[in-house]
Each structure stands twice: as structure tokens, then as C-alpha cells.
N, C-alpha and C. Protein backbone atom coordinates (compact mmCIF):
# COMPACT_ATOMS: atom_id res chain seq x y z
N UNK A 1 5.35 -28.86 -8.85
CA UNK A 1 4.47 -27.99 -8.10
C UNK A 1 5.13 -26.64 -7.82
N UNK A 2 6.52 -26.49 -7.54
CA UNK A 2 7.22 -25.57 -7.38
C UNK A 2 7.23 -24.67 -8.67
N UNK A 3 7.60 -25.23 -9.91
CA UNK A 3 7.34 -23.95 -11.08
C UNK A 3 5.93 -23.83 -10.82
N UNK A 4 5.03 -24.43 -10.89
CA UNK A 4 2.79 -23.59 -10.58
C UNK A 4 3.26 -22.35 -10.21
N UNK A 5 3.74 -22.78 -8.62
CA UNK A 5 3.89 -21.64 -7.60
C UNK A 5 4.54 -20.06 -8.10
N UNK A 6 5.72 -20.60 -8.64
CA UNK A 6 6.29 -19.73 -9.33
C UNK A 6 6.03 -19.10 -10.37
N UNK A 7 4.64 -19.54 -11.54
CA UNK A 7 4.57 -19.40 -12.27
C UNK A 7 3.05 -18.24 -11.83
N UNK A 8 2.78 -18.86 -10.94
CA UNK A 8 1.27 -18.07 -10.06
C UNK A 8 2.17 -16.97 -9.93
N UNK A 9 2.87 -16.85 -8.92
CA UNK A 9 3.46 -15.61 -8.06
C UNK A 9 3.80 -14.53 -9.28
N UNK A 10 4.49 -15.24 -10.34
CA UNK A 10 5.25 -14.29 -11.99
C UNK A 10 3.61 -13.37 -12.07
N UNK A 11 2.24 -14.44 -12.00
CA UNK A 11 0.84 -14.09 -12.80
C UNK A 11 0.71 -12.71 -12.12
N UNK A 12 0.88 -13.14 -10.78
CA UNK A 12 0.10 -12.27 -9.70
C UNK A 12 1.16 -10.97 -9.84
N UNK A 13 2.55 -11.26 -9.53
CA UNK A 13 3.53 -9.69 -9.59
C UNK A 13 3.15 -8.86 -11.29
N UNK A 14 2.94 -9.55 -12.22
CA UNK A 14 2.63 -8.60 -13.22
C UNK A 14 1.25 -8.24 -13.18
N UNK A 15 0.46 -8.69 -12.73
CA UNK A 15 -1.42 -7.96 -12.68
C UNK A 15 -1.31 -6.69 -11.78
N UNK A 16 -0.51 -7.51 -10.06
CA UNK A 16 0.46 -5.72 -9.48
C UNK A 16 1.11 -4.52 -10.06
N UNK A 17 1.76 -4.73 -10.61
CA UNK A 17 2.51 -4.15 -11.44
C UNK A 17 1.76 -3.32 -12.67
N UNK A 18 0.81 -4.19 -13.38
CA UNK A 18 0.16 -3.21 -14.13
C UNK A 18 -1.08 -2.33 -13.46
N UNK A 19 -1.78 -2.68 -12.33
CA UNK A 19 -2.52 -2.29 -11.90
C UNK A 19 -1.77 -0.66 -11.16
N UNK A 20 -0.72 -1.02 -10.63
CA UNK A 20 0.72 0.57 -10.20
C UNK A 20 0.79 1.37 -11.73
N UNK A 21 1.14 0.90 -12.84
CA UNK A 21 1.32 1.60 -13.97
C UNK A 21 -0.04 2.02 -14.14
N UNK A 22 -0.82 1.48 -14.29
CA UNK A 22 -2.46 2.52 -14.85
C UNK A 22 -2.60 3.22 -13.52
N UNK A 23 -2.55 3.16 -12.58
CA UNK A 23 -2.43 4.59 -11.77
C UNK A 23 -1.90 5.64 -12.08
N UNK A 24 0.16 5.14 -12.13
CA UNK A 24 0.73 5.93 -12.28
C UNK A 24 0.37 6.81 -13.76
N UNK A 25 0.09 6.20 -14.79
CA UNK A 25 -0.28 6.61 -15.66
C UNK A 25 -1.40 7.77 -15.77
N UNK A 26 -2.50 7.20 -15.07
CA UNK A 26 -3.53 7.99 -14.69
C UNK A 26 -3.42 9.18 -13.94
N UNK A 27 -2.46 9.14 -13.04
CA UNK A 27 -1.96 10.60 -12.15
C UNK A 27 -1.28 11.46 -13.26
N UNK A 28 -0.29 11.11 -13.95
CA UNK A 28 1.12 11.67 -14.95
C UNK A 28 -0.20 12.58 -15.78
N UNK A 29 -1.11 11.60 -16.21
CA UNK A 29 -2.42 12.41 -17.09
C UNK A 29 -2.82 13.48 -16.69
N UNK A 30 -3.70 13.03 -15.26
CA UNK A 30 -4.80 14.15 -14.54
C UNK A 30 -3.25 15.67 -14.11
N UNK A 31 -2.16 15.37 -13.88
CA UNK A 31 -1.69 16.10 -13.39
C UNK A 31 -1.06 17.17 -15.11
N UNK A 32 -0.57 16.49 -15.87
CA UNK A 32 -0.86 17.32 -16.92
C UNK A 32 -1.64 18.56 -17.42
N UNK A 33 -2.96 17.76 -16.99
CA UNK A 33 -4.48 18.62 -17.04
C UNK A 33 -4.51 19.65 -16.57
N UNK A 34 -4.20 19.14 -15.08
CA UNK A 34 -3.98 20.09 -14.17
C UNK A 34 -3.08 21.49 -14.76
N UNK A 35 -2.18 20.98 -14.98
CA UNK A 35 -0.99 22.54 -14.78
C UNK A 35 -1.29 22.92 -16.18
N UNK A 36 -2.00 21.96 -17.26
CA UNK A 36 -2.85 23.31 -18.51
C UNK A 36 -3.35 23.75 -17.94
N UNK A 37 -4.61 23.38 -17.42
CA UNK A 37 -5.43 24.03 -17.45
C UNK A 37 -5.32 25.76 -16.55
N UNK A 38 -4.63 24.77 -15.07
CA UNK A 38 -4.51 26.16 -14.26
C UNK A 38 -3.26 27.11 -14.87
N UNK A 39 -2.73 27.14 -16.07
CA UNK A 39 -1.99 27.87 -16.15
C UNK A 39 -2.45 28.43 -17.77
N UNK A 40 -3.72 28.06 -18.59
CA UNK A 40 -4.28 28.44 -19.71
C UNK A 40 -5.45 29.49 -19.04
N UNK A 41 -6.55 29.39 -19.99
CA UNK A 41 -7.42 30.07 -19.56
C UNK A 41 -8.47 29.45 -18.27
N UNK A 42 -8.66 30.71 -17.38
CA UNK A 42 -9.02 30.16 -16.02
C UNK A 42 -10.68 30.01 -16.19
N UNK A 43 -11.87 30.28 -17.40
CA UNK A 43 -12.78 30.35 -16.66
C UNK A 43 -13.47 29.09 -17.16
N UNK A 44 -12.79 28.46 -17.79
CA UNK A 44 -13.44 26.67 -17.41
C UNK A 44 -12.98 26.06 -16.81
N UNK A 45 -12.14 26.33 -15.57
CA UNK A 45 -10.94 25.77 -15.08
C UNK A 45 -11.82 25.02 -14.44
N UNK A 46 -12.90 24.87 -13.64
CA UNK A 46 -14.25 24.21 -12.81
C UNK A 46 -14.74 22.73 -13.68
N UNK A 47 -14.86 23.77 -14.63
CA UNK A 47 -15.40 22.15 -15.41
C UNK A 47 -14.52 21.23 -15.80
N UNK A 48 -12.77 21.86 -16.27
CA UNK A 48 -12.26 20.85 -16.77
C UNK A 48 -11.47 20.26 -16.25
N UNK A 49 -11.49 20.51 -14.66
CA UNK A 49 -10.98 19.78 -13.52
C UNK A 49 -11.88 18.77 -13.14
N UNK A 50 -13.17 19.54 -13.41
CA UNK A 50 -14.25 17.91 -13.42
C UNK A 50 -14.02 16.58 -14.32
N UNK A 51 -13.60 17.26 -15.39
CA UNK A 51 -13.64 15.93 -16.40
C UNK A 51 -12.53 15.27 -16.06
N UNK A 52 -11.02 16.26 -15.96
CA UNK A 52 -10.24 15.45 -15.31
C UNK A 52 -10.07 14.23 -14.16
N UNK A 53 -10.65 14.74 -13.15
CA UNK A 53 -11.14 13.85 -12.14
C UNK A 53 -11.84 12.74 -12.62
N UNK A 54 -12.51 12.54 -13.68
CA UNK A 54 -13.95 12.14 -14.13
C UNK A 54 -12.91 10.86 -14.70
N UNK A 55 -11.48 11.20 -15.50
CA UNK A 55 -10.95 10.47 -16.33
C UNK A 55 -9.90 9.75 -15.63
N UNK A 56 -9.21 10.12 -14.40
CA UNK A 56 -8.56 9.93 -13.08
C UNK A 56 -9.33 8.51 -12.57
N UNK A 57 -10.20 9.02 -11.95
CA UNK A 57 -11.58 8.04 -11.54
C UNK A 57 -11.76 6.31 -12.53
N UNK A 58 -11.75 7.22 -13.56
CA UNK A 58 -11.35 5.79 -14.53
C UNK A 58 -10.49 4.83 -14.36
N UNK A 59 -9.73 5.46 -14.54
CA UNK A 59 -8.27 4.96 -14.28
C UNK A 59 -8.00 4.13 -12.92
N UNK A 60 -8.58 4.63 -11.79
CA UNK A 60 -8.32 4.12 -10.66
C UNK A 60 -9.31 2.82 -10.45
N UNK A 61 -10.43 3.20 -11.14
CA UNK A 61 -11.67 1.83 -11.30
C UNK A 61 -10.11 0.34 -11.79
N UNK A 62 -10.09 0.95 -13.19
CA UNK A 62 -9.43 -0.32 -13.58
C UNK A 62 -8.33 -0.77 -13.12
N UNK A 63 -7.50 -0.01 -12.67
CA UNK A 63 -6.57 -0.31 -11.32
C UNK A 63 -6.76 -1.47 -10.44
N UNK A 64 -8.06 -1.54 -10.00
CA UNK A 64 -8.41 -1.72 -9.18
C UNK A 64 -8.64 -3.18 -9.54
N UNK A 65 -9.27 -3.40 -10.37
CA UNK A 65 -9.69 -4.62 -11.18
C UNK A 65 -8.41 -5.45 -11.09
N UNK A 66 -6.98 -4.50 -11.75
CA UNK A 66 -6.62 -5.46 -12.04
C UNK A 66 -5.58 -6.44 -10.87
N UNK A 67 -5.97 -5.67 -9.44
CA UNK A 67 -5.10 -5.60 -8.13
C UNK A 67 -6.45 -6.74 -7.67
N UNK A 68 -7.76 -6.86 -7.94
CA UNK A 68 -8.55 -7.78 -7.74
C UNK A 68 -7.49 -8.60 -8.37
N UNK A 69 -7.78 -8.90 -9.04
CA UNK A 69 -7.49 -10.21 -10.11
C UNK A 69 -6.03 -11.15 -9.40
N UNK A 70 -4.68 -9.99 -8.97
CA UNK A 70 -3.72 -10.33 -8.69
C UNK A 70 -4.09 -11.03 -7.30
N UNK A 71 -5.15 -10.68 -6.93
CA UNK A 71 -5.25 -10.88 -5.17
C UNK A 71 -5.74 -12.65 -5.54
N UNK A 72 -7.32 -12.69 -6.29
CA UNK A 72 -7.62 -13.94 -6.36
C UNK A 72 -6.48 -14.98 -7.00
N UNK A 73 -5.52 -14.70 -8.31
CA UNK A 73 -4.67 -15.40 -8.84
C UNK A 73 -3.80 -15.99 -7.75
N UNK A 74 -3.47 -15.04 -6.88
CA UNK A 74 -2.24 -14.92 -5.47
C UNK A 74 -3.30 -16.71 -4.42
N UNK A 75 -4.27 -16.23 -4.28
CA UNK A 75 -4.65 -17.23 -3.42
C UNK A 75 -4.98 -18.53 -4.05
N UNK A 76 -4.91 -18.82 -5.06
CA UNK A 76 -4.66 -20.11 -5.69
C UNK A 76 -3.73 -20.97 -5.13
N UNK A 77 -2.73 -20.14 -4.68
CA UNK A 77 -1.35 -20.83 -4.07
C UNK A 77 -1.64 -21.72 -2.84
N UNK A 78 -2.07 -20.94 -2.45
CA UNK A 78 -2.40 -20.93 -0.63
C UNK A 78 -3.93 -20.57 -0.52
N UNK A 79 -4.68 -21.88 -0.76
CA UNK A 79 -5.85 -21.57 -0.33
C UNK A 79 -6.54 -22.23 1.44
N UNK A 80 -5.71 -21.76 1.87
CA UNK A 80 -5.74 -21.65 3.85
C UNK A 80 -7.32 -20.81 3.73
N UNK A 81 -7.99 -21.11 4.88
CA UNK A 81 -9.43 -20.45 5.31
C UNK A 81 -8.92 -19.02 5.36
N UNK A 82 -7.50 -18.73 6.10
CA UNK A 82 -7.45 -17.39 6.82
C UNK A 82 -7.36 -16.89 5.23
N UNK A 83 -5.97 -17.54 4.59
CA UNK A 83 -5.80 -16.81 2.97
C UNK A 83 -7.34 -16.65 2.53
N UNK A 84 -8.10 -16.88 2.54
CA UNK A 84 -9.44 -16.96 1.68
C UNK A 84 -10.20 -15.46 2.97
N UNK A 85 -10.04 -15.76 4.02
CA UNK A 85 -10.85 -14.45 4.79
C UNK A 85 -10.08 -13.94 4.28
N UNK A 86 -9.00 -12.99 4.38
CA UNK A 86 -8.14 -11.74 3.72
C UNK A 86 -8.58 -11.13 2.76
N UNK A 87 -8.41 -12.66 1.65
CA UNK A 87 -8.94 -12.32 0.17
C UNK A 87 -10.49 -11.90 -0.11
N UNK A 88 -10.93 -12.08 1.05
CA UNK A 88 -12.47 -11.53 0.62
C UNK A 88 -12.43 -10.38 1.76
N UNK A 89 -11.93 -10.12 2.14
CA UNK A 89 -12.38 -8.65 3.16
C UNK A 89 -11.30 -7.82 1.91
N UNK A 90 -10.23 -8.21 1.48
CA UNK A 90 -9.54 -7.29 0.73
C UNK A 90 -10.65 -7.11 -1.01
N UNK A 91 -11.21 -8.17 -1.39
CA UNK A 91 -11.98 -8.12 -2.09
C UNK A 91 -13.53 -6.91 -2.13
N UNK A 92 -13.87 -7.24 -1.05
CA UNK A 92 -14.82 -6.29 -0.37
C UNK A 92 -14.70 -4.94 -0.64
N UNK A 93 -13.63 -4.47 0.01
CA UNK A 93 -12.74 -3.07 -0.11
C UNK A 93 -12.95 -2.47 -1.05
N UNK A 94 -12.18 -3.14 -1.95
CA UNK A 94 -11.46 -2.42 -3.23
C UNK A 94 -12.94 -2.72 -4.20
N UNK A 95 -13.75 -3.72 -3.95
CA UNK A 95 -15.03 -4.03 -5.12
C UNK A 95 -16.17 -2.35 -4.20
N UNK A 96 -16.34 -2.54 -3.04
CA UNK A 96 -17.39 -0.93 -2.80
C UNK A 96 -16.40 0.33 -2.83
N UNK A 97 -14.86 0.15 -2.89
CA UNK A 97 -14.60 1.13 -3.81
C UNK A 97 -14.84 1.63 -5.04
N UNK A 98 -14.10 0.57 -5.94
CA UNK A 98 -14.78 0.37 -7.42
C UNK A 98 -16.36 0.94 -7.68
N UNK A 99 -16.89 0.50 -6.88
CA UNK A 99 -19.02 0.71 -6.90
C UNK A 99 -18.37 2.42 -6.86
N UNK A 100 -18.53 2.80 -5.81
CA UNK A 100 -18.50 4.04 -5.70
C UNK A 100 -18.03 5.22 -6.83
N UNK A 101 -16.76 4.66 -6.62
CA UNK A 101 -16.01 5.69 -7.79
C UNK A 101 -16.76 5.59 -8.92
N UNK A 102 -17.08 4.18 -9.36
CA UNK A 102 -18.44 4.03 -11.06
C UNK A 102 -19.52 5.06 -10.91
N UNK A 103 -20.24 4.56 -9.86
CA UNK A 103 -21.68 5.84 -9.19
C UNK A 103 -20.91 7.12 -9.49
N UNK A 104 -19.99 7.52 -9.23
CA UNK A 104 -19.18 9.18 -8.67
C UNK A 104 -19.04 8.94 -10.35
N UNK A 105 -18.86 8.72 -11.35
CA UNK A 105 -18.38 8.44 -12.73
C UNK A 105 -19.57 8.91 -13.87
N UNK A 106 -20.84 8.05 -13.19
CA UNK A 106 -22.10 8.18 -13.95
C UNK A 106 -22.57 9.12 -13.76
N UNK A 107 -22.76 9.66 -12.52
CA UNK A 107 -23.47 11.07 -12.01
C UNK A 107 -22.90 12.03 -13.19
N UNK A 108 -21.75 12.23 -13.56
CA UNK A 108 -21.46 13.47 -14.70
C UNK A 108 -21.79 13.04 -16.45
């Protein structure tokens, strides 16, 4: 039962872990963008800070997913009532985040 545990916790620290890298990834990008753009030509600088954001936004959706995933894998361990409230108010969160940022995604 002790390797499961251990073998859960390994599941859950790498779904963390990649869910930190497609951020970080996603910032290293949008911020790229950034210092072209504001330092190329300035008069699409409006729009192509939009798309940037637009591609940012992405990035943070699937992030997000994959910090879901680590959360439900994580409570497999420890499925206590309270572990299970957490996991669904933390579920909650990050899923009408996700909604949002998609809506904020489609609109362009």
C-alpha cells in the first residue's frame, strides 16, 4: 500500500510540475512578444498584444487542467470527506476559471 501511495504522490508531483512548466512556458512566450513587439513597429502593437494574451490565456487554460488532474489523482490517497470538500471547492475555482478565460478566448 505504501509504494500506491508513493506511486500516487510521484503521479500527482509530475501533473504539478507540468502544469508550472506550461505556465512558465507560456509567460517566457507572451513576454517575448511583448519586447518584439514593443520594441518593432508600434502601430499594431494593440492588436498583437491581443493575440498574445489570446495565446497566454491558452496556456493558462491547460495549466489548469493539468493542476485539476494532480488535485483529483492527489485525493485518491486520502479520500477523508474534508479531503473531498477541498478537492471540490479547489475544483470549482480553477474549473469557473478555466470557463472564463475559454469565454475571454472565443470572444476574439
Amino acid at each position: 500500500m505504501d509504494t500506491l501511495h508513493g506511486i500516487i504522490n510521484n503521479i500527482n508531483l509530475v501533473l504539478n510540475i507540468m502544469g508550472a512548466l506550461i505556465i512558465i512556458w507560456g509567460v517566457c512566450i507572451a513576454l517575448f512578444e511583448f519586447i518584439k513587439n514593443e520594441t518593432g513597429d508600434r502601430s499594431k502593437t494593440t492588436q498583437l498584444n491581443e493575440t498574445m494574451r489570446i495565446r497566454l490565456g491558452g496556456y493558462l487554460v491547460l495549466a489548469l487542467e493539468f493542476f485539476i488532474a494532480g488535485d483529483i489523482i492527489k485525493t485518491i490517497i486520502t479520500p477523508t470527506w474534508e479531503s473531498l470538500g477541498i478537492l471540490g471547492a479547489i475544483i470549482v475555482i480553477r474549473t469557473v476559471l478555466s470557463y472564463f478565460l475559454t469565454i475571454d478566448l472565443k470572444k476574439i
